[in-house]
C-alpha atoms as a PDB file:
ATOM      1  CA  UNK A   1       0.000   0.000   0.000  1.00  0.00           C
ATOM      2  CA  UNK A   2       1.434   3.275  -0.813  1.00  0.00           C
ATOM      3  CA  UNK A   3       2.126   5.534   1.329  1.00  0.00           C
ATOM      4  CA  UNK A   4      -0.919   8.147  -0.272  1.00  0.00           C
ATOM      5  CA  UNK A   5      -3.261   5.220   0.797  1.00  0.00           C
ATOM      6  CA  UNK A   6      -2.154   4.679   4.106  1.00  0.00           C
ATOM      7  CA  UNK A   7      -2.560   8.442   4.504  1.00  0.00           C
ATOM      8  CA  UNK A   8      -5.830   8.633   3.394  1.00  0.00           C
ATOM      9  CA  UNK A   9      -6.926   5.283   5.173  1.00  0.00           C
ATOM     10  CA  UNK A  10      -6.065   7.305   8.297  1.00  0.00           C
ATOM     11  CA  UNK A  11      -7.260  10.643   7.703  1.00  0.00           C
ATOM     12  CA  UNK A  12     -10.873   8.482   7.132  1.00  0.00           C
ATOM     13  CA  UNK A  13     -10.133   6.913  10.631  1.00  0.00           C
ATOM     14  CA  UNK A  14     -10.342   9.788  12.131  1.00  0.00           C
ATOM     15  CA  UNK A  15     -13.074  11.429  10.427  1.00  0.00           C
ATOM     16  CA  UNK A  16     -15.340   8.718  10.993  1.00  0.00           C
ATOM     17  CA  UNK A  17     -13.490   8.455  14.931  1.00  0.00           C
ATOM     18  CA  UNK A  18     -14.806  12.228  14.887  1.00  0.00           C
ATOM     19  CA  UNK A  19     -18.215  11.124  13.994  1.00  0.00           C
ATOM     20  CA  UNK A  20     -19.023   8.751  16.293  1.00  0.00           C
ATOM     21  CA  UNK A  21     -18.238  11.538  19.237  1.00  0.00           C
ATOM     22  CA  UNK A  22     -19.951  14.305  17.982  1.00  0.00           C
ATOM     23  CA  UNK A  23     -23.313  11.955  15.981  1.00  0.00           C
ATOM     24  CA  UNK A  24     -24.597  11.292  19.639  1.00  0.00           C
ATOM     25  CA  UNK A  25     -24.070  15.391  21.142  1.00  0.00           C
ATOM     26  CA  UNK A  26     -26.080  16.411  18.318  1.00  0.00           C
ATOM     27  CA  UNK A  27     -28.666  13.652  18.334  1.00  0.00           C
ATOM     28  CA  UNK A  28     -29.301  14.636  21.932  1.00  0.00           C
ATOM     29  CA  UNK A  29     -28.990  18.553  21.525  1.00  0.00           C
ATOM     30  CA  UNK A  30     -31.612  18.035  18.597  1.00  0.00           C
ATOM     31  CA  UNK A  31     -33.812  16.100  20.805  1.00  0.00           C
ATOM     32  CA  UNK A  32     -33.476  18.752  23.522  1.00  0.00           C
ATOM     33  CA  UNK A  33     -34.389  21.547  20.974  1.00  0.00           C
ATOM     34  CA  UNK A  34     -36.912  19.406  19.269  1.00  0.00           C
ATOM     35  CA  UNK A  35     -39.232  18.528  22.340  1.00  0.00           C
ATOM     36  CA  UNK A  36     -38.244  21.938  24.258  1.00  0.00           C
ATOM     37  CA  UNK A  37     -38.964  24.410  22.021  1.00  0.00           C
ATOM     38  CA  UNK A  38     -42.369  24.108  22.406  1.00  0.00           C
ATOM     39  CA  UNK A  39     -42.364  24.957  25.828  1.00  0.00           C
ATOM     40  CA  UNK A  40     -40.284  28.650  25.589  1.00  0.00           C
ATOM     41  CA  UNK A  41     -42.521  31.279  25.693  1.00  0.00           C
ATOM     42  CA  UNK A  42     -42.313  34.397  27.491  1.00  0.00           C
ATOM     43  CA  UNK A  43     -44.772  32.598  30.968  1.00  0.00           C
ATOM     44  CA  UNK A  44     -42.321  30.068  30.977  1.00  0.00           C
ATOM     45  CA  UNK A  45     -39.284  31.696  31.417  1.00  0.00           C
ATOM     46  CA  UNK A  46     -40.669  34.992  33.203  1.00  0.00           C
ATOM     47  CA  UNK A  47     -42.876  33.418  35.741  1.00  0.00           C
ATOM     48  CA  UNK A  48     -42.144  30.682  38.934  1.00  0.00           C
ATOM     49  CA  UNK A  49     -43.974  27.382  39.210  1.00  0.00           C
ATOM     50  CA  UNK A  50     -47.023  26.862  40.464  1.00  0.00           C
ATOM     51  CA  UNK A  51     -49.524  23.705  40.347  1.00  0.00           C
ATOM     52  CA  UNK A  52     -46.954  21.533  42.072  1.00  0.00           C
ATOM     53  CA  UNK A  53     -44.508  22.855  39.520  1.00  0.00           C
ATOM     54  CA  UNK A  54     -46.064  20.968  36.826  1.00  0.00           C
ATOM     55  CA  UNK A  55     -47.369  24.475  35.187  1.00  0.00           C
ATOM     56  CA  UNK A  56     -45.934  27.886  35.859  1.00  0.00           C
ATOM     57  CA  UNK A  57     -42.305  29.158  34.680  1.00  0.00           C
ATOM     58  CA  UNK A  58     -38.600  28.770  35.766  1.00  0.00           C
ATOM     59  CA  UNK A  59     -37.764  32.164  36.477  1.00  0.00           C
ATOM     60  CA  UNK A  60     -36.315  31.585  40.474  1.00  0.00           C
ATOM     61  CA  UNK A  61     -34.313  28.755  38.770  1.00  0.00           C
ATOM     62  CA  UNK A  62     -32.562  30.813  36.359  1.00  0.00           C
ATOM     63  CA  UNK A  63     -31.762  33.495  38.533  1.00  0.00           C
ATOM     64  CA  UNK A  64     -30.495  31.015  41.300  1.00  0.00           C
ATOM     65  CA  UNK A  65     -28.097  29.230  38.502  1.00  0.00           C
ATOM     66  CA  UNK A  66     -26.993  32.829  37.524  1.00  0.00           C
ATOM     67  CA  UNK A  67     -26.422  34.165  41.074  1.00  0.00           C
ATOM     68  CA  UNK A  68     -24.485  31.022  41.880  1.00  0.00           C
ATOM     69  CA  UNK A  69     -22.545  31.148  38.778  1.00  0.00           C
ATOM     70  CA  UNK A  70     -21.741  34.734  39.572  1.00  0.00           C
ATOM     71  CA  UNK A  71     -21.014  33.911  42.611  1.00  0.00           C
ATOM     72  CA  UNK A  72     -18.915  31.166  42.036  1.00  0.00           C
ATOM     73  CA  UNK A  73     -16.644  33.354  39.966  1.00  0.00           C
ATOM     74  CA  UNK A  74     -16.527  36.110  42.139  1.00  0.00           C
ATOM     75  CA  UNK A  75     -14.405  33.585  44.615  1.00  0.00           C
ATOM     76  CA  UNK A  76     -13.158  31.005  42.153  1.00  0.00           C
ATOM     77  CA  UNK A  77     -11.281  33.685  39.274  1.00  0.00           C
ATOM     78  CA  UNK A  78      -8.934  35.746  41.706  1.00  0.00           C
ATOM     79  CA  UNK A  79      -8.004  32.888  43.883  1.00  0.00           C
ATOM     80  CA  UNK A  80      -7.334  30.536  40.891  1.00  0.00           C
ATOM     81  CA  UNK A  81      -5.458  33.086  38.759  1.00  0.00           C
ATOM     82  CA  UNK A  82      -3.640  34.331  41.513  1.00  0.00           C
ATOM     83  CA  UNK A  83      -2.783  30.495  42.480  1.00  0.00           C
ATOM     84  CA  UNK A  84      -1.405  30.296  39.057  1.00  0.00           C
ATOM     85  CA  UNK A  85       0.832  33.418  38.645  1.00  0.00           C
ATOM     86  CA  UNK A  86       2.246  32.056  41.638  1.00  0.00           C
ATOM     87  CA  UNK A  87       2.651  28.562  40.801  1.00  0.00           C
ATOM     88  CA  UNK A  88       3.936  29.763  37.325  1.00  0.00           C
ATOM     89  CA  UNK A  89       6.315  32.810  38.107  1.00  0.00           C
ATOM     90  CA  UNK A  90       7.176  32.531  41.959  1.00  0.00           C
ATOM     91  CA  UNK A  91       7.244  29.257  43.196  1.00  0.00           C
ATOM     92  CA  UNK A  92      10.752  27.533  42.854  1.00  0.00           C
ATOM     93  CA  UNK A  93      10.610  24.015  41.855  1.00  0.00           C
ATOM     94  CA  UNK A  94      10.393  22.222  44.941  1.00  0.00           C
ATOM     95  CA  UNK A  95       9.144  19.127  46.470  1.00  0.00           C
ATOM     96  CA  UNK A  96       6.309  21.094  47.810  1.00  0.00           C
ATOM     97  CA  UNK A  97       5.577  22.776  44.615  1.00  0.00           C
ATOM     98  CA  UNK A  98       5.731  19.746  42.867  1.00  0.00           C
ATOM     99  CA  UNK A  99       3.437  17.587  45.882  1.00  0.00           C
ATOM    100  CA  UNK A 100       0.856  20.950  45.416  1.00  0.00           C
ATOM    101  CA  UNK A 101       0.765  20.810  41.919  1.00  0.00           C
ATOM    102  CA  UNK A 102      -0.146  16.520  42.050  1.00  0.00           C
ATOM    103  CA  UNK A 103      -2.858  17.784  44.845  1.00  0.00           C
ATOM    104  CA  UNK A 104      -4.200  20.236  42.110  1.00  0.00           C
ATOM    105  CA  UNK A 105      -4.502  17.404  39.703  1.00  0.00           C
ATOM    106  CA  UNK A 106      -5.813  14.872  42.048  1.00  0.00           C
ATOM    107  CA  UNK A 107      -9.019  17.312  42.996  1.00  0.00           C
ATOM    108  CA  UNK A 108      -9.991  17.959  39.433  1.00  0.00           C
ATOM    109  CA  UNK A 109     -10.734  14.308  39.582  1.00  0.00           C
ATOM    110  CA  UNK A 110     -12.860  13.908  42.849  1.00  0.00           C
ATOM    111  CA  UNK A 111     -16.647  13.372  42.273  1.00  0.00           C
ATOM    112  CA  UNK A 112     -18.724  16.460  42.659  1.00  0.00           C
ATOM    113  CA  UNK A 113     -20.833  14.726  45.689  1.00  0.00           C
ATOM    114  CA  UNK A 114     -17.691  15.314  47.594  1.00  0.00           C
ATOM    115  CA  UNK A 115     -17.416  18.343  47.442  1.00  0.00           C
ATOM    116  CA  UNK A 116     -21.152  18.648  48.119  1.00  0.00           C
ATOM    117  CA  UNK A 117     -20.495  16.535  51.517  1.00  0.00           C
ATOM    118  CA  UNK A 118     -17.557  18.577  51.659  1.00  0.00           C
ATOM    119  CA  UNK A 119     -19.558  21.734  52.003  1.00  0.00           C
ATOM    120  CA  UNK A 120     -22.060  20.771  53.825  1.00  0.00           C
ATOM    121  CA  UNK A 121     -19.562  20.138  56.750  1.00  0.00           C
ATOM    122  CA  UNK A 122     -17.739  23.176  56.320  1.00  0.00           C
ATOM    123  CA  UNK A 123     -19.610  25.980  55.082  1.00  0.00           C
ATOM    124  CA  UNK A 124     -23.309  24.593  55.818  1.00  0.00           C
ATOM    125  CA  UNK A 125     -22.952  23.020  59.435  1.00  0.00           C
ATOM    126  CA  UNK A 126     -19.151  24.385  60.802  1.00  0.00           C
ATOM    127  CA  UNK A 127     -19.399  27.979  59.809  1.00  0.00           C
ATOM    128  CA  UNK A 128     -22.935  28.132  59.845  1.00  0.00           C
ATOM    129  CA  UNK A 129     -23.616  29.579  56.831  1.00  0.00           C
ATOM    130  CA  UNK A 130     -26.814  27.537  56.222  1.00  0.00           C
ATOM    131  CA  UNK A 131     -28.265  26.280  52.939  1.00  0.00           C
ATOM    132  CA  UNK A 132     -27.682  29.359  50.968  1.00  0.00           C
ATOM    133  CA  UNK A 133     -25.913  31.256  48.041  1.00  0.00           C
ATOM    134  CA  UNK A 134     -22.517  32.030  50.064  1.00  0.00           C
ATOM    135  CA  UNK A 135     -22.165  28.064  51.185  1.00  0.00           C
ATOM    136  CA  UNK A 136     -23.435  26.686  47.383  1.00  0.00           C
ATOM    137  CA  UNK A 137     -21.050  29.419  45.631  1.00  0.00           C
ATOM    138  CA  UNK A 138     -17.876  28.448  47.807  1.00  0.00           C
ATOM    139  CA  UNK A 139     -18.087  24.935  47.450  1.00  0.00           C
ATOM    140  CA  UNK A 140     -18.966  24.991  44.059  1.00  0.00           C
ATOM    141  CA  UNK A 141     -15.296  27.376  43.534  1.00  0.00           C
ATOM    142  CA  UNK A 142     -13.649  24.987  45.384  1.00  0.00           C
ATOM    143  CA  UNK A 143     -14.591  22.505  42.835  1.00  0.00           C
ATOM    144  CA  UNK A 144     -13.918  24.896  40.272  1.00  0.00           C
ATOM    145  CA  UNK A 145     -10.095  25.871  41.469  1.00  0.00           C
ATOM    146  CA  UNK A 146      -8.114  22.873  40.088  1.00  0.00           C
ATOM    147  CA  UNK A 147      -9.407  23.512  36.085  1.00  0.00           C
ATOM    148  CA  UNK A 148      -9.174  27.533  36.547  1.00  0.00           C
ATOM    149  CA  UNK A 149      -5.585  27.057  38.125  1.00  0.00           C
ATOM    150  CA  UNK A 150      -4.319  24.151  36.202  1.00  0.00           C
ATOM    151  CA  UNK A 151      -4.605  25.917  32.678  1.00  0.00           C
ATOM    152  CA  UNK A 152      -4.053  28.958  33.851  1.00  0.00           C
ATOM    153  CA  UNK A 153      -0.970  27.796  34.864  1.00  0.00           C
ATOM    154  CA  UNK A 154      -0.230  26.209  31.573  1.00  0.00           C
ATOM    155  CA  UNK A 155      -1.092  29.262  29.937  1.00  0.00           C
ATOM    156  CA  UNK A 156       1.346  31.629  32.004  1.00  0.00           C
ATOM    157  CA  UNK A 157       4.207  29.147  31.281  1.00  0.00           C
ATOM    158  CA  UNK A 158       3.054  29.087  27.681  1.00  0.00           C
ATOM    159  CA  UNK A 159       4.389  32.770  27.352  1.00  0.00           C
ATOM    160  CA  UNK A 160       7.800  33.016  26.211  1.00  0.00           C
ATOM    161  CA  UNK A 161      10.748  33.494  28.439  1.00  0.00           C
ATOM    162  CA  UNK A 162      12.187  36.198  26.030  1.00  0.00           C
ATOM    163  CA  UNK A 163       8.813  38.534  27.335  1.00  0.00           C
ATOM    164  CA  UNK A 164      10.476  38.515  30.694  1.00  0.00           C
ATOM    165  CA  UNK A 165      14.121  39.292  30.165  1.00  0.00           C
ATOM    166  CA  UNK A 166      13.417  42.223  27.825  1.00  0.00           C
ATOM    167  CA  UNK A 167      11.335  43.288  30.701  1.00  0.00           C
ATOM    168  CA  UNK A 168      14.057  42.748  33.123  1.00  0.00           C
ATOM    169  CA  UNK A 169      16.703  44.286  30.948  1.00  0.00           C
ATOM    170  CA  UNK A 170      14.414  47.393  30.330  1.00  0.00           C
ATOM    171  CA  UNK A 171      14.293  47.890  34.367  1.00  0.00           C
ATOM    172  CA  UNK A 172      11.305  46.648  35.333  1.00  0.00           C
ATOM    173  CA  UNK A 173      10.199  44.959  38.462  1.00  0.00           C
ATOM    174  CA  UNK A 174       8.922  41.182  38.035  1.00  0.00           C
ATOM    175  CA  UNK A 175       5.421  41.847  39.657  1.00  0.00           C
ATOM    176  CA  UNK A 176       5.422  44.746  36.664  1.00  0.00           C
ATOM    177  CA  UNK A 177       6.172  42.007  34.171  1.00  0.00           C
ATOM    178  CA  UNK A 178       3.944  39.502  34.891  1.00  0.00           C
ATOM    179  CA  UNK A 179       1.111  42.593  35.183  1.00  0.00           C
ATOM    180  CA  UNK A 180       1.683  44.641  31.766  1.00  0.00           C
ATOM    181  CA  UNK A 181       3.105  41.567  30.248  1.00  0.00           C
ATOM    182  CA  UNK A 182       2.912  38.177  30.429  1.00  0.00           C
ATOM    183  CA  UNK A 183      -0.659  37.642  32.255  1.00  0.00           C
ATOM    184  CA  UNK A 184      -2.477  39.639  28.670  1.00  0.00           C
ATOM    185  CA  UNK A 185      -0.382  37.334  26.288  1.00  0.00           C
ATOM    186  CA  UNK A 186      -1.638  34.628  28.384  1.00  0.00           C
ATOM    187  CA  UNK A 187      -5.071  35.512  28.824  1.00  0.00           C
ATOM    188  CA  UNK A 188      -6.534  33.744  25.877  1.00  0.00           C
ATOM    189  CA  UNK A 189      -5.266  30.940  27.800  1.00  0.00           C
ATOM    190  CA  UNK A 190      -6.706  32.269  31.369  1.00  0.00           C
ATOM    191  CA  UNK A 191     -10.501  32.749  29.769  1.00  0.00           C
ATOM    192  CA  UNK A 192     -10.393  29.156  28.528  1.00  0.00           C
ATOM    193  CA  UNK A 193      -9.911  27.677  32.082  1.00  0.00           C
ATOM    194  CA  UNK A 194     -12.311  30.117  33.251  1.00  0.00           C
ATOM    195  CA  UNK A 195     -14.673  29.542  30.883  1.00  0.00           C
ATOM    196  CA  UNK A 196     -13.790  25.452  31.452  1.00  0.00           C
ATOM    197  CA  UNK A 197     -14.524  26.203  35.644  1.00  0.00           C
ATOM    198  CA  UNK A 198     -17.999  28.227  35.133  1.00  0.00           C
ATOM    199  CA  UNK A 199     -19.157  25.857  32.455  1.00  0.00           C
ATOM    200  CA  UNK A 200     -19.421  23.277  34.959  1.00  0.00           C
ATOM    201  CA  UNK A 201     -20.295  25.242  38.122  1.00  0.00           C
ATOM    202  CA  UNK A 202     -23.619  26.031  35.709  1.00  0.00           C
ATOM    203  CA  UNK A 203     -24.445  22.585  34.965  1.00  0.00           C
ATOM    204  CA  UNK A 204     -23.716  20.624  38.877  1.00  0.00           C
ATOM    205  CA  UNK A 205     -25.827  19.085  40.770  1.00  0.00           C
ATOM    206  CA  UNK A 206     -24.509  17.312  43.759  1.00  0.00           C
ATOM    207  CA  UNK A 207     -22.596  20.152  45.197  1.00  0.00           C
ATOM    208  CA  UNK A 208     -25.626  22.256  45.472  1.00  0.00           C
ATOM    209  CA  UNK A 209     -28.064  19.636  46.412  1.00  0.00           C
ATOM    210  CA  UNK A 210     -25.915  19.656  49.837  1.00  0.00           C
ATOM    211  CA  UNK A 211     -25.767  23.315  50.313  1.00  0.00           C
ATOM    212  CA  UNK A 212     -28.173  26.184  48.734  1.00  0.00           C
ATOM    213  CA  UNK A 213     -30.832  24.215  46.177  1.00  0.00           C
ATOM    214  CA  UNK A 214     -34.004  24.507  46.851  1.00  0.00           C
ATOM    215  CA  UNK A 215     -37.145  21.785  45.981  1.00  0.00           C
ATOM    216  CA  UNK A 216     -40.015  24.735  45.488  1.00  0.00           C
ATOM    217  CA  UNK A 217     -39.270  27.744  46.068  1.00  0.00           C
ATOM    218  CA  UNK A 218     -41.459  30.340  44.269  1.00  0.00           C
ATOM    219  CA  UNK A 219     -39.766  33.874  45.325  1.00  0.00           C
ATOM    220  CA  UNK A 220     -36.195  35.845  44.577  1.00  0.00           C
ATOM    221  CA  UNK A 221     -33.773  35.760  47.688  1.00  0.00           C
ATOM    222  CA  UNK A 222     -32.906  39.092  49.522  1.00  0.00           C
ATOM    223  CA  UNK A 223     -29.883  38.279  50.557  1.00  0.00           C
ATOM    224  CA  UNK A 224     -26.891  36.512  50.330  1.00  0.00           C
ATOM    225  CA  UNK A 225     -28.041  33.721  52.939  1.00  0.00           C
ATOM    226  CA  UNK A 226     -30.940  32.731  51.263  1.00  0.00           C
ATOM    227  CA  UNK A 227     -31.662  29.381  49.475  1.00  0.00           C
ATOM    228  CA  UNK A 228     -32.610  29.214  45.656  1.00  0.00           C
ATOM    229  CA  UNK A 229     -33.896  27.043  42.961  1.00  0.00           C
ATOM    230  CA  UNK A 230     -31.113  26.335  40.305  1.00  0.00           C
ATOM    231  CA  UNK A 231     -31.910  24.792  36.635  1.00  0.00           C
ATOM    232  CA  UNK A 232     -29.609  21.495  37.341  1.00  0.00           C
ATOM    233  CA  UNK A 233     -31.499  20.226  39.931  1.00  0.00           C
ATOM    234  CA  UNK A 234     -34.883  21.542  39.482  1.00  0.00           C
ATOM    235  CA  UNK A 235     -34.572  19.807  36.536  1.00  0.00           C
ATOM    236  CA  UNK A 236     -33.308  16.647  38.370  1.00  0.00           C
ATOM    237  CA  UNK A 237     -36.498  17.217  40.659  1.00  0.00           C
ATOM    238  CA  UNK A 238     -39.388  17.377  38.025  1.00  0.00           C
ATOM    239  CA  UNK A 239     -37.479  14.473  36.455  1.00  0.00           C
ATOM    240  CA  UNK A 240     -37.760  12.066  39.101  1.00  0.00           C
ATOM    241  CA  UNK A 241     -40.024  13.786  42.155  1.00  0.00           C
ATOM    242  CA  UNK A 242     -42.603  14.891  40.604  1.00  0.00           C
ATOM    243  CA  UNK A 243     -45.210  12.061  39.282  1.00  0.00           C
ATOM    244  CA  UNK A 244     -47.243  13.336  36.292  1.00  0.00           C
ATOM    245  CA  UNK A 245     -44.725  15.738  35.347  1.00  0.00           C
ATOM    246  CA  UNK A 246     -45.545  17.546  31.676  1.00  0.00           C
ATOM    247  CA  UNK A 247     -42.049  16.057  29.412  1.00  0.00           C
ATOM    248  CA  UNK A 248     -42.765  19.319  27.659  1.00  0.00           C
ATOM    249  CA  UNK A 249     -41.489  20.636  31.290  1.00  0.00           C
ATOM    250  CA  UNK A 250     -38.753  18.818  31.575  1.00  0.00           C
ATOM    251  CA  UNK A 251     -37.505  19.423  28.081  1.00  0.00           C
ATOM    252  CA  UNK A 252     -38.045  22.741  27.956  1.00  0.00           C
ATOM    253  CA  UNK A 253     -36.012  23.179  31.168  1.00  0.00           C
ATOM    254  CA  UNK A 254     -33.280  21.514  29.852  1.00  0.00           C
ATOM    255  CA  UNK A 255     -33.337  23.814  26.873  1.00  0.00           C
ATOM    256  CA  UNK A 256     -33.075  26.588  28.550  1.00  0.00           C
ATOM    257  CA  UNK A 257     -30.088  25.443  31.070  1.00  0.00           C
ATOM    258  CA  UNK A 258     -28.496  24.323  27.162  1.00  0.00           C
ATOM    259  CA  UNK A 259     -28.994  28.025  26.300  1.00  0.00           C
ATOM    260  CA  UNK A 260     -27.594  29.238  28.879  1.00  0.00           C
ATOM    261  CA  UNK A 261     -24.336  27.194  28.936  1.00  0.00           C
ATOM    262  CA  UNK A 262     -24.129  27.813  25.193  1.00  0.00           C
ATOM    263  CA  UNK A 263     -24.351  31.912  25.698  1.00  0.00           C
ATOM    264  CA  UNK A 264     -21.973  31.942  28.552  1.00  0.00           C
ATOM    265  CA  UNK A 265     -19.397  29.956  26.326  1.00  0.00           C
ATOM    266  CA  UNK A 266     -19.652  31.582  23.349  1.00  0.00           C
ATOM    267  CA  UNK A 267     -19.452  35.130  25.018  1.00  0.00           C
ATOM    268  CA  UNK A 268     -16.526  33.682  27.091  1.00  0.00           C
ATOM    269  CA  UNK A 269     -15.074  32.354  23.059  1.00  0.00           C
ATOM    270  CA  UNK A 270     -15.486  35.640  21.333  1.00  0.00           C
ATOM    271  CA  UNK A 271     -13.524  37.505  24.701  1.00  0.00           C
ATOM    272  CA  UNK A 272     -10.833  35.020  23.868  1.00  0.00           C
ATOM    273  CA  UNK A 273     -10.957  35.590  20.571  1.00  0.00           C
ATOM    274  CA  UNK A 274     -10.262  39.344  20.512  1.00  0.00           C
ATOM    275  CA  UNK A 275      -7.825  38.896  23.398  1.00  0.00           C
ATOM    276  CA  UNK A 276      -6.105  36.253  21.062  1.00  0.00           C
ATOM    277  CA  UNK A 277      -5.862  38.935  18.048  1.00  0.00           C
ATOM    278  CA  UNK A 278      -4.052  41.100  20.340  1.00  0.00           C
ATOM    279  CA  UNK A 279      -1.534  38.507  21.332  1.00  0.00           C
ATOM    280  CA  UNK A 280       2.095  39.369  19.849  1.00  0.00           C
ATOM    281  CA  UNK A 281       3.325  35.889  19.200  1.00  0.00           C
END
């Protein structure tokens, strides 16, 4: 077999490899859209639930997700990115360093009911925060750290050394370096593992089934102690709770926690995007 053949043999692998990853995404995406579009109208996403949540809107659910998501950044972006620059630019290469940097990699992989459990203990029941937006946004940033830091990290490293010695040889502090200079060229970088972080802080369940989320809840919270509803697991509970649930309900829910993953990413893509035009290498 030539070698023309073989190439082509394996550029076919892969496209059909490609296509049996993405074929199922899109069969369930258009399934979503199919039997949830229906339900969007302007009741539905404007209005809370009523009837035993079987009729009604979503509207305390999507605030909820956004407060928590907001929330969860608020804590999760400075402490991650500031983990990072230090990881990256300060920290010598020690065994500590190197036993913080395994611990890093070993929490990305721990099971999100952990770190529900996890808060529970600590920010629910120890600090007495309750089941409320401060104890569901800290443990879900927590859960968050390890992807915001990790690439981050990667990112910041990812910058050429040359940046820093011309800064250096020019007179210029490190901390001034790293600020005017390396952390924009990496930012393209820094927005993907933030975008990677929120992403699934959005879409959890577990964490905040231990610590803020609400079953019925059919009013805004005042305040920052306060429980909410949140579209990942009211849509868990009028999946499985809730007998004689509408599927036009339950779909349409899911649609609209879709859309709202989808809009935070691409906003997040196109902030990368003209941060990544801007980059000088």
């Amino acid at each position: 077999m030539s070698r023309w053949a073989i190439q082509r043999l394996g550029f076919g692998l892969l496209g059909l490899t490609t296509l049996i990853v993405v074929a199922p995404i899109l069969l369930v995406i258009g399934l979503i859209v199919v039997q949830g579009l229906p339900a969007l109208n302007w009741e539905f996403i404007s209005t809370a639930p009523r009837n035993g949540m079987k009729e009604g809107g979503i509207f305390p659910a999507i605030v909820g997700t956004i407060l928590l998501t907001l929330g969860t950044a608020l804590v999760a972006i400075p402490v991650g990115v500031g983990g990072a620059v230090y990881l990256s630019e300060y920290a010598h290469d020690t065994k500590l360093t190197r036993a913080i940097r395994l611990a890093i990699v070993n929490l990305a992989g721990i099971p999100s009911v952990v770190y529900g459990l996890f808060g529970l203990g600590l920010f629910v029941l120890f600090l007495q925060f309750g089941t409320s937006i401060i104890a569901g946004s800290l443990t879900l940033a927590i859960m968050t750290l390890p992807i915001i830091i990790t690439t981050s990290e990667e990112a910041l490293r990812a910058v050429p050394a040359e940046f820093r010695t011309v800064n250096i040889s020019l007179g210029g502090t490190k901390w001034q370096g790293i600020r005017r200079i390396v952390l924009p060229q990496a930012l393209p970088g820094i927005i993907t593992g933030i975008i990677l972080g929120m992403l699934r802080a959005a879409g959890e369940t577990a964490p905040i089934l231990f610590t803020v989320a609400a079953f019925f809840l059919p009013r805004l919270p005042s305040s920052p102690f306060d429980q909410v509803m949140a579209l990942p697991y009211h849509l868990y509970v009028i999946s499985t709770q809730v007998p004689g649930m509408p599927p036009q309900q339950q779909y349409g829910t899911a649609l609209v926690l879709l859309i709202l993953v989808l809009s935070l990413n691409v906003s997040a893509t196109l902030i990368r995007s003209y941060f990544r035009r801007r980059r000088q290498w």
